[in-house]
N, C-alpha and C. Protein backbone atom coordinates (compact mmCIF):
# COMPACT_ATOMS: atom_id res chain seq x y z
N UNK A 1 36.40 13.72 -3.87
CA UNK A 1 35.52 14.85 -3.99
C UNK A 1 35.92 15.64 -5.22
N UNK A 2 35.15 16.18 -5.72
CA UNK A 2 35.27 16.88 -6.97
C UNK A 2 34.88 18.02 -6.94
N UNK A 3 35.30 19.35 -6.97
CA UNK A 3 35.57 20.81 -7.08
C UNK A 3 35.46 21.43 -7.99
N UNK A 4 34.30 21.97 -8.52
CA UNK A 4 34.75 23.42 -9.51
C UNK A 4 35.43 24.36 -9.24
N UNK A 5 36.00 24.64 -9.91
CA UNK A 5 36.61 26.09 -9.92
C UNK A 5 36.55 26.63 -10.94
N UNK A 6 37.14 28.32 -10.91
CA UNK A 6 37.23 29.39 -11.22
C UNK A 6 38.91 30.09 -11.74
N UNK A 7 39.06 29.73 -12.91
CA UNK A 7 40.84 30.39 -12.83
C UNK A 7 40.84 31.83 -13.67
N UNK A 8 42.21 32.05 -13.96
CA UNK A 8 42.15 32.84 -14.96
C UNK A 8 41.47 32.41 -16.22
N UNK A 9 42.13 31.61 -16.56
CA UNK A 9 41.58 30.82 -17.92
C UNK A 9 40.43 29.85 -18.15
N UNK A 10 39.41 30.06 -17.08
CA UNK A 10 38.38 29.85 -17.49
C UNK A 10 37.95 28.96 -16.11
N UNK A 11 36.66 28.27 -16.08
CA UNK A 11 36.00 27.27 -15.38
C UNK A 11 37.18 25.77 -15.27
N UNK A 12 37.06 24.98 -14.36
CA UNK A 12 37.71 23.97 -14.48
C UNK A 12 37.43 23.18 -13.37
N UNK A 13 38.39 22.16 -12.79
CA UNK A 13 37.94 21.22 -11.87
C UNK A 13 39.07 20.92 -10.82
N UNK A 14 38.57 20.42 -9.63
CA UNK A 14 40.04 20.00 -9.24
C UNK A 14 39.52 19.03 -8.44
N UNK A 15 40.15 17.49 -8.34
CA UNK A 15 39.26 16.29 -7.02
C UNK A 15 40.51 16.86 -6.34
N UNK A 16 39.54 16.22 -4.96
CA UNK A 16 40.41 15.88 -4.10
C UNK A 16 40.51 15.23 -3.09
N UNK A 17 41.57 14.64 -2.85
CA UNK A 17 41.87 13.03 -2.60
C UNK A 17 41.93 13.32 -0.91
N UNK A 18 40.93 12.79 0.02
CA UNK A 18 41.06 12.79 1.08
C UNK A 18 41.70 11.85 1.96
N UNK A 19 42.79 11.62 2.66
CA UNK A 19 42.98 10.41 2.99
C UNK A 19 43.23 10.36 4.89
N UNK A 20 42.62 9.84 5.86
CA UNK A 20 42.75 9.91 7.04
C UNK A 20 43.94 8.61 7.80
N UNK A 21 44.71 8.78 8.25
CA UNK A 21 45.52 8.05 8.90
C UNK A 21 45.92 8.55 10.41
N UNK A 22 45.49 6.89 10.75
CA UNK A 22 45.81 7.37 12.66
C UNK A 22 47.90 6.74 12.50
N UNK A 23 48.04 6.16 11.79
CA UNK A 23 49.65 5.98 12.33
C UNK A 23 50.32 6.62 11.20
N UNK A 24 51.47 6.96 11.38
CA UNK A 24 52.50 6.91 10.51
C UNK A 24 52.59 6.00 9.49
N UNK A 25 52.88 6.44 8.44
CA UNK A 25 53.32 5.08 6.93
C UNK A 25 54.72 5.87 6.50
N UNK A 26 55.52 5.24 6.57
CA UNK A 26 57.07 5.56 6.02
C UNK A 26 56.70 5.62 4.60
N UNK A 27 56.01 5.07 3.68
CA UNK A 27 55.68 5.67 2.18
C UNK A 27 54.71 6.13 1.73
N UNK A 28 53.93 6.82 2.50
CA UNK A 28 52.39 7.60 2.47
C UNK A 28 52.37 8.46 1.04
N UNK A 29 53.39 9.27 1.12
CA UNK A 29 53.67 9.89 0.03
C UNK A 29 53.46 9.04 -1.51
N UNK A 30 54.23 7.89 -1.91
CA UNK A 30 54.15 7.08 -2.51
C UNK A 30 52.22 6.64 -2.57
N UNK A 31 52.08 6.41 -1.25
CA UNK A 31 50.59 5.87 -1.97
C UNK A 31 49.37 7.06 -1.94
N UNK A 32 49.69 8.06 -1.37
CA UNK A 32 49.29 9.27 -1.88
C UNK A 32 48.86 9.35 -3.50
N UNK A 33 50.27 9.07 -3.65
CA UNK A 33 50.70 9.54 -5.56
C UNK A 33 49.47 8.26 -5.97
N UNK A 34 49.70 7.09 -5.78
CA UNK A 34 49.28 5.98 -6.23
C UNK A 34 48.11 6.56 -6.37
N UNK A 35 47.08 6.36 -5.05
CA UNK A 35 45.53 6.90 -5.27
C UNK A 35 44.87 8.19 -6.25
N UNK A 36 45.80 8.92 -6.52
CA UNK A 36 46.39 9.97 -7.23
C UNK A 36 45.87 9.15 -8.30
N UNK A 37 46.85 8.81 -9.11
CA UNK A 37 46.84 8.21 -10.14
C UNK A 37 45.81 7.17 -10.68
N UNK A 38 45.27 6.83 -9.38
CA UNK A 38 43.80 6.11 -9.64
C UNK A 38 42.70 6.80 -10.09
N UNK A 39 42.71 7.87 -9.46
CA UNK A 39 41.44 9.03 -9.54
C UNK A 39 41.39 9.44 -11.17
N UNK A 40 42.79 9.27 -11.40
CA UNK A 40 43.01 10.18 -12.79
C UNK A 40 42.61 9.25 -13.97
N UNK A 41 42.30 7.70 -13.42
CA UNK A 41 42.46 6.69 -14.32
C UNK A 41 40.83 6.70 -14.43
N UNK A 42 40.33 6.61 -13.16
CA UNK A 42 39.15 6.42 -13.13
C UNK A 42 37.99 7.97 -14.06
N UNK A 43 39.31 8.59 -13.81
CA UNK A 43 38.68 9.96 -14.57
C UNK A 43 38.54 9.54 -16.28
N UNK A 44 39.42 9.50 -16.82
CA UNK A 44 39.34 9.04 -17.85
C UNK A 44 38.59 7.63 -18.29
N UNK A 45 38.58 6.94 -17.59
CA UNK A 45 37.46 5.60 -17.57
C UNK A 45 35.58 6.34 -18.05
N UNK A 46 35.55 7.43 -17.45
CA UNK A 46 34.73 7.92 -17.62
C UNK A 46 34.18 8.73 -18.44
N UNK A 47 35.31 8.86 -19.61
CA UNK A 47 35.22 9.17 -20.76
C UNK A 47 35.50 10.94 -20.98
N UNK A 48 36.17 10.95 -19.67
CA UNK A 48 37.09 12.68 -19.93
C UNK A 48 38.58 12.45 -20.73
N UNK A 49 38.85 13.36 -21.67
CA UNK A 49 39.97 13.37 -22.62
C UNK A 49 41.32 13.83 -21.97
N UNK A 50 40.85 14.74 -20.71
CA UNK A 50 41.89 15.67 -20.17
C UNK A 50 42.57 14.98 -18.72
N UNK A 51 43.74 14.53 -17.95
CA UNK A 51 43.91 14.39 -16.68
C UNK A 51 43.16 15.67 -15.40
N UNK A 52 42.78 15.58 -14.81
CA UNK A 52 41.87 16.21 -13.58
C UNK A 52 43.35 16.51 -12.66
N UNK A 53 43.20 17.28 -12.15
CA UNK A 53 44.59 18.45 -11.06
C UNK A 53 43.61 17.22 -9.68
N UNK A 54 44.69 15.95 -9.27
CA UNK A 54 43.81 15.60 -8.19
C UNK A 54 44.91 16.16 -6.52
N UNK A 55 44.52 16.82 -5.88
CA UNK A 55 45.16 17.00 -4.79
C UNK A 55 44.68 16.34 -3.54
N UNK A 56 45.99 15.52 -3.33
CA UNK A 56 46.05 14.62 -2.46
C UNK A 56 46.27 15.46 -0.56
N UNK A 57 45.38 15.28 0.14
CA UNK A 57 45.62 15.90 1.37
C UNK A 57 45.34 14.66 2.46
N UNK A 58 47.08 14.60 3.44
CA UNK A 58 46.14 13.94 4.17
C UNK A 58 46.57 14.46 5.57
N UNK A 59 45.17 13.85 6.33
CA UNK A 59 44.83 14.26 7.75
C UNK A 59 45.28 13.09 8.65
N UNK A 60 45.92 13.12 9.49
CA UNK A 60 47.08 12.17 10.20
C UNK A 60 46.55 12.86 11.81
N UNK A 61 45.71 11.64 12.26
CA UNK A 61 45.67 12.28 13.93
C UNK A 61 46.17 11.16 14.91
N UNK A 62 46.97 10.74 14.52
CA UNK A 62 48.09 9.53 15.54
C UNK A 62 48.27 9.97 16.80
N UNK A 63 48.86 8.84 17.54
CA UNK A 63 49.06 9.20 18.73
C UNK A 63 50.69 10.06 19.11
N UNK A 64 51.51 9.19 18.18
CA UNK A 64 52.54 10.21 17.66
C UNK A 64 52.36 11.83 17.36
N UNK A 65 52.81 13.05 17.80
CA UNK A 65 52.51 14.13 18.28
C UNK A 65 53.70 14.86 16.90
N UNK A 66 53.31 15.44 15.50
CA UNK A 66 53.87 15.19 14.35
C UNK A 66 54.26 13.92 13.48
N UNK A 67 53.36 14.41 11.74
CA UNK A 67 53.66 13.27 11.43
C UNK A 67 55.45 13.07 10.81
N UNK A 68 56.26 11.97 11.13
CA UNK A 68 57.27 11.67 11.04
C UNK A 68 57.85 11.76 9.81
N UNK A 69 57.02 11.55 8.53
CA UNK A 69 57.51 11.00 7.26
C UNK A 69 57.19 12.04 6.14
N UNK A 70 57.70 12.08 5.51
CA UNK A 70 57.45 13.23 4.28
C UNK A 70 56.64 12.96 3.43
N UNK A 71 55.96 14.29 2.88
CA UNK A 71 55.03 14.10 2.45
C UNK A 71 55.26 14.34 1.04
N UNK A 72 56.13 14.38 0.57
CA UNK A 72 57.25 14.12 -0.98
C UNK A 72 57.41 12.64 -1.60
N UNK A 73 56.61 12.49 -2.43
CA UNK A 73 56.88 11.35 -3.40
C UNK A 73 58.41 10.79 -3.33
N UNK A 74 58.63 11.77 -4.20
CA UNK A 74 60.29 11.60 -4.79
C UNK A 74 61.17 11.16 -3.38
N UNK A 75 60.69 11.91 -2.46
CA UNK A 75 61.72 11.51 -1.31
C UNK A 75 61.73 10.03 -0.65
N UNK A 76 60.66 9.31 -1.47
CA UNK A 76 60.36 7.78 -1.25
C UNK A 76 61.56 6.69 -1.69
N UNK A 77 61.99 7.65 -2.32
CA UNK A 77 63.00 6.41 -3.53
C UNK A 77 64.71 6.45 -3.09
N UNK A 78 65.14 5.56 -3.28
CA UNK A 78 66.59 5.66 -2.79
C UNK A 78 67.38 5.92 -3.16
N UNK A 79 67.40 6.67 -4.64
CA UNK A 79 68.13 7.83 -5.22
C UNK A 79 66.98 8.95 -5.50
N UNK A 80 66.94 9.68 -4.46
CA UNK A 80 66.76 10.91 -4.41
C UNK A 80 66.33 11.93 -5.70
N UNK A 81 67.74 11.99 -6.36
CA UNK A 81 67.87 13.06 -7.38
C UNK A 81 67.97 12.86 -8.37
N UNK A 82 68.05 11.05 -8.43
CA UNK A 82 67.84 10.79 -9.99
C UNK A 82 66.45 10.68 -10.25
N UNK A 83 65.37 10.39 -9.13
CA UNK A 83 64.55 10.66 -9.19
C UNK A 83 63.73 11.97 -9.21
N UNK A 84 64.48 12.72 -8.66
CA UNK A 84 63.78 14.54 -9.37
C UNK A 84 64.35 14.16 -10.83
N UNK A 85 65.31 13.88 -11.00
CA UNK A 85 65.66 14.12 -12.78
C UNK A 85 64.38 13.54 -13.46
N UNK A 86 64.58 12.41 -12.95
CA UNK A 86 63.66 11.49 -14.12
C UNK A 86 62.03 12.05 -14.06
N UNK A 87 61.54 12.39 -13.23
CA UNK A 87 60.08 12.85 -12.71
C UNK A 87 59.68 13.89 -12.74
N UNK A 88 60.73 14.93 -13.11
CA UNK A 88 60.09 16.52 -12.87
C UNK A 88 60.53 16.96 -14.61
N UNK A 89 60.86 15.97 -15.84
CA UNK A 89 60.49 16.39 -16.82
C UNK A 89 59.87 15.35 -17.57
N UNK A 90 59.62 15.94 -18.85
CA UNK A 90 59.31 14.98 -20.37
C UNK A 90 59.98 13.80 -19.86
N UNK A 91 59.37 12.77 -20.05
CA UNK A 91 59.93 11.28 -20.66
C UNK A 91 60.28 11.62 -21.89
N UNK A 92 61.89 11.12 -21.81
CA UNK A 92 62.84 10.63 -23.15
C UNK A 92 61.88 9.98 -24.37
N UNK A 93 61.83 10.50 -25.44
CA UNK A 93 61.31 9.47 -27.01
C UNK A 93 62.11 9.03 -27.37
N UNK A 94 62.38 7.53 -27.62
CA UNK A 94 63.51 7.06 -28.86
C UNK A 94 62.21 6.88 -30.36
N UNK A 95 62.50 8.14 -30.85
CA UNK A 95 61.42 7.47 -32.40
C UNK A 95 62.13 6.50 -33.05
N UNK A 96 61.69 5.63 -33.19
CA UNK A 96 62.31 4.63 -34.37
C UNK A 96 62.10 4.86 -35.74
N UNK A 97 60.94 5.99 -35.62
CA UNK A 97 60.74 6.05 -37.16
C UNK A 97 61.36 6.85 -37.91
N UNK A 98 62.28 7.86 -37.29
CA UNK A 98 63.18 8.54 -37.93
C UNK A 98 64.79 8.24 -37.77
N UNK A 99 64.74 6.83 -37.59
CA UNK A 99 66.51 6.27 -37.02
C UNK A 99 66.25 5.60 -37.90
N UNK A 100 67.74 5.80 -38.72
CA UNK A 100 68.36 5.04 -40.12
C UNK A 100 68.49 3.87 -39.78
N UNK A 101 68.32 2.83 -40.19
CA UNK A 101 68.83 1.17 -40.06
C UNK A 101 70.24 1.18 -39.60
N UNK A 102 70.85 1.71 -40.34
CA UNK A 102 72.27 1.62 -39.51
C UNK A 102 72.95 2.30 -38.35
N UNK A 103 72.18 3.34 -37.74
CA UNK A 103 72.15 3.92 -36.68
C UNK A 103 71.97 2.72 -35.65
N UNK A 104 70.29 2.36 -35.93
CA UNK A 104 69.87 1.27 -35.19
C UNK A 104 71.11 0.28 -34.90
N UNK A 105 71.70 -0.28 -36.42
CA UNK A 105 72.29 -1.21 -35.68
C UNK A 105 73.87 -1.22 -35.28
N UNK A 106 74.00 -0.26 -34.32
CA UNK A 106 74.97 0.48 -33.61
C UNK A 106 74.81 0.63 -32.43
N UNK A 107 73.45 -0.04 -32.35
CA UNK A 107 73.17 0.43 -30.69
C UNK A 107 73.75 -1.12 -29.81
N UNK A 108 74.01 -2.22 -29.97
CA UNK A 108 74.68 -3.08 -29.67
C UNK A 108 73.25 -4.10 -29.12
N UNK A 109 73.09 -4.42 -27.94
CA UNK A 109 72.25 -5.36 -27.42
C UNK A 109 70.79 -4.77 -27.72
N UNK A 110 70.74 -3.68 -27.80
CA UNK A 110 69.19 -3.11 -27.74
C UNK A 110 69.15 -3.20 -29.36
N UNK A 111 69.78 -3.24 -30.03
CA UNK A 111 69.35 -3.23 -31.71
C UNK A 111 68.67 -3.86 -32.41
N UNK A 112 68.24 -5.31 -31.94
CA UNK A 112 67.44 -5.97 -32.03
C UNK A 112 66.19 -6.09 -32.44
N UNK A 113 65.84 -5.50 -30.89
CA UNK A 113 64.53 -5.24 -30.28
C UNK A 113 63.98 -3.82 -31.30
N UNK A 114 65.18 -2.62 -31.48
CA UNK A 114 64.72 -1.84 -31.70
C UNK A 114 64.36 -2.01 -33.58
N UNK A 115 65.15 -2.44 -34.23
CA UNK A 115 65.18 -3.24 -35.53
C UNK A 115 64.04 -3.99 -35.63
N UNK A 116 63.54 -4.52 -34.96
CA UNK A 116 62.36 -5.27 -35.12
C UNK A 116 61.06 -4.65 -34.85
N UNK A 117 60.91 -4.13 -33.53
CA UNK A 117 59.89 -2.87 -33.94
C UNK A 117 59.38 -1.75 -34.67
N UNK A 118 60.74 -1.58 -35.53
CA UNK A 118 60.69 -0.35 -36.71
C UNK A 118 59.97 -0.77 -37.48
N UNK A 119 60.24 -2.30 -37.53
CA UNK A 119 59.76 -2.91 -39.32
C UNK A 119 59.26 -3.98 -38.78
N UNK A 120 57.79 -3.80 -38.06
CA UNK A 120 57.28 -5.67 -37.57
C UNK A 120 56.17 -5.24 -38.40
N UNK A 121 56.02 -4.00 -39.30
CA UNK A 121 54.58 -3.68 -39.90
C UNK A 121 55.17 -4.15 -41.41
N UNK A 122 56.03 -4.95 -42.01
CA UNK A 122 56.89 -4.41 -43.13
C UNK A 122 56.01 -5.73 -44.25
N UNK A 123 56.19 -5.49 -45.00
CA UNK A 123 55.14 -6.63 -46.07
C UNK A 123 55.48 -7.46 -45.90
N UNK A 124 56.95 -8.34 -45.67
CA UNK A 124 57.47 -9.76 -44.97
C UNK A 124 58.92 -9.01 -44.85
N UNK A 125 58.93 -9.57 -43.22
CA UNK A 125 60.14 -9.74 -42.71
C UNK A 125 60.99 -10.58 -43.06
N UNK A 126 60.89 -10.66 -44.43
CA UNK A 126 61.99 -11.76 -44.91
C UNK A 126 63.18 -10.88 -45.30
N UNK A 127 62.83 -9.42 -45.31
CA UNK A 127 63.52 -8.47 -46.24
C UNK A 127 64.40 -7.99 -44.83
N UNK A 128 64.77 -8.86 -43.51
CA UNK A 128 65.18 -8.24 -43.07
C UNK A 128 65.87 -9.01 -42.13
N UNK A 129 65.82 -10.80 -42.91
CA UNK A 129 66.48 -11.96 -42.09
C UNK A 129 68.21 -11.68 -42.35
N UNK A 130 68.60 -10.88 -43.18
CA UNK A 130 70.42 -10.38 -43.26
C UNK A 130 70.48 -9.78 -42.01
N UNK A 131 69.91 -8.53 -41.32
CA UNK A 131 70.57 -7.67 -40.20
C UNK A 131 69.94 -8.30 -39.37
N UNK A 132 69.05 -9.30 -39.14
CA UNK A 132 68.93 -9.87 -37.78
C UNK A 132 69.47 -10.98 -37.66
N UNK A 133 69.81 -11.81 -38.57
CA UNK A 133 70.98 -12.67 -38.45
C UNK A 133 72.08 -12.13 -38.07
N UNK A 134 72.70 -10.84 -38.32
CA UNK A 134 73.93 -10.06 -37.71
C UNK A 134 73.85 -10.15 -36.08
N UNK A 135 73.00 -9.40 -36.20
CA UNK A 135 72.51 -9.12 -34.52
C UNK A 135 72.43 -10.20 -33.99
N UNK A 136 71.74 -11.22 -33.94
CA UNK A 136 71.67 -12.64 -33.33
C UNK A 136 73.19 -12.90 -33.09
N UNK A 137 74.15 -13.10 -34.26
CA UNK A 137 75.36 -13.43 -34.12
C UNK A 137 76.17 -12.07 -33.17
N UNK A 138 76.36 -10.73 -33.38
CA UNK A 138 76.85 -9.98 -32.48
C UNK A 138 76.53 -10.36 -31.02
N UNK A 139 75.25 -10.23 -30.71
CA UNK A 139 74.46 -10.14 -29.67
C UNK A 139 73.54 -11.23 -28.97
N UNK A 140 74.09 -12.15 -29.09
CA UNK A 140 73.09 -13.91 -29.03
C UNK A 140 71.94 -13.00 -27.66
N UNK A 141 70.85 -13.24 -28.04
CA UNK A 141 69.35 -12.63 -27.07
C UNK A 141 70.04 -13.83 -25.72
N UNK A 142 68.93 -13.29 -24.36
CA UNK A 142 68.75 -14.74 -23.37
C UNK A 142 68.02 -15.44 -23.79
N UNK A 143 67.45 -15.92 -23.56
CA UNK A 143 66.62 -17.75 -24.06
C UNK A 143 65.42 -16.94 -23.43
N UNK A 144 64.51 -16.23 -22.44
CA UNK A 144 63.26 -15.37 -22.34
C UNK A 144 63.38 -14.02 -23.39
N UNK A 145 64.46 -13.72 -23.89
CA UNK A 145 64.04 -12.40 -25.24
C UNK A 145 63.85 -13.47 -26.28
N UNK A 146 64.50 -14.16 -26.62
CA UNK A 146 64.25 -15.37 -28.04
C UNK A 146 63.10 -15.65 -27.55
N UNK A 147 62.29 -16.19 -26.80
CA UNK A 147 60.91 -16.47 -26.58
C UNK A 147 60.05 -15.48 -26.95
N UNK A 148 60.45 -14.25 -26.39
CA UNK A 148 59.69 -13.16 -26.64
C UNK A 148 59.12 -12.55 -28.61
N UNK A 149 60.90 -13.06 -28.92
CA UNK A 149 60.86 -12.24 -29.98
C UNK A 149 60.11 -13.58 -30.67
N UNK A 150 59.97 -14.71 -30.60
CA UNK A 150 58.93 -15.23 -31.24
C UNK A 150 57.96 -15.05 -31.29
N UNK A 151 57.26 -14.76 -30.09
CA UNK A 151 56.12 -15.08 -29.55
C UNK A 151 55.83 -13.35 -30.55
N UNK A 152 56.44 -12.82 -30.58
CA UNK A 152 55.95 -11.60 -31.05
C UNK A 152 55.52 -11.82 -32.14
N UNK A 153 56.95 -12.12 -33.13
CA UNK A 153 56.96 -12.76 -34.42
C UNK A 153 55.59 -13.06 -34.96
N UNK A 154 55.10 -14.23 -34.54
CA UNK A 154 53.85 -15.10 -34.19
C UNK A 154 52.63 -14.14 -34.07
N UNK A 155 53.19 -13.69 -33.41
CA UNK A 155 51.46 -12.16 -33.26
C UNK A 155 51.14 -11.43 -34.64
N UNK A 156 52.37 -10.47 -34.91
CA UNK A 156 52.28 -9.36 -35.21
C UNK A 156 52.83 -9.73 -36.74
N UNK A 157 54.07 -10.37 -37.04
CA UNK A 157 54.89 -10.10 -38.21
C UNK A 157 54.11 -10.82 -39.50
N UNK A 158 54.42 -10.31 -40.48
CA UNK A 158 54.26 -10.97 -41.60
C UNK A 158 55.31 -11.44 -42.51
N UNK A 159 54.66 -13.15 -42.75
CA UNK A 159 56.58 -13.72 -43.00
C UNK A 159 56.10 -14.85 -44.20
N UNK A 160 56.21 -13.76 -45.23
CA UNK A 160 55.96 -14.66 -46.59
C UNK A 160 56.35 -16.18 -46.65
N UNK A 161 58.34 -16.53 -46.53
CA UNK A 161 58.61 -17.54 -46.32
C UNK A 161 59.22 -17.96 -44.38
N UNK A 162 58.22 -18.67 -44.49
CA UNK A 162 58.77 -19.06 -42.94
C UNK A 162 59.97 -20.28 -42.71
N UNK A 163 60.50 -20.65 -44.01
CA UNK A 163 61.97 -21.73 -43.58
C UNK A 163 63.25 -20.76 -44.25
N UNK A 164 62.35 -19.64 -44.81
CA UNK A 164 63.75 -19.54 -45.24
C UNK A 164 63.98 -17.94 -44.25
N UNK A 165 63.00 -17.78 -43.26
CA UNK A 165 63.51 -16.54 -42.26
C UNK A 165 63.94 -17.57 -41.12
């Protein structure tokens, strides 16, 4: 259902997510959020720029006499509080575009990956078969990242000489 409203700051909207359950669900909360997140997808599918405030309510008339399970996302997960950490701010940025090459390759197993995404736009990655030959040798990939990093290779890179990268 979809709601106008009235705030301080002007006209706006709010859905809201009705959901009826006769039993208990030990992760209701969880798919609460989920349907949540559908509404918001489907909102934007529809060619709105902004996420929609969707409030999830649900109505639980079981035979069970209170519902049992919380109605807290976060309290779904089996660390608790690393999950308030991680969920109640900003997601972490690693920019790559302002990390020096040699920063990058300091980061040990992830340097790679991150080295190669800085510069997969670069006129040929030939200019850059010295530090990933390092890395290969520091850090030998598993045999599914070497797949990967081909398969990428193959997509995206541009590779003037291909016997001698």
């Amino acid at each position: 259902m979809l709601y106008s409203v009235r705030t301080n700051q002007g006209s706006g909207y709010i859905y809201c997510l009705v959901e009826h359950q006769s039993s208990p669900h030990k992760l209701m909360a969880y798919r609460m959020m989920r349907y949540s997140l559908a509404v918001m997808q489907q909102h934007l599918d529809q060619g709105y720029k902004d996420l929609p405030v969707v409030m999830p309510l649900l109505f639980y008339q079981g035979s069970r006499r209170g519902y049992p399970y919380t109605n807290d996302w976060l309290m779904c997960f089996s660390d608790v509080e690393l999950a308030r950490q991680v969920y109640h701010r900003p997601f972490p940025v690693i920019d790559l575009t302002i990390m020096s090459d040699e920063e990058i390759m300091t980061h040990r197993r992830v340097a790679l990956l991150e080295l190669v995404q800085k510069h997969i736009r670069l006129r040929d990655m030939t200019e850059l078969v010295e530090k990933i030959g390092l890395l290969l040798a520091l850090w030998p990939p598993s045999k599914d990242l070497q797949k990967s990093l081909v398969a990428y290779f193959a997509q995206v890179a541009k590779i003037e000489d291909v016997k001698l990268f």
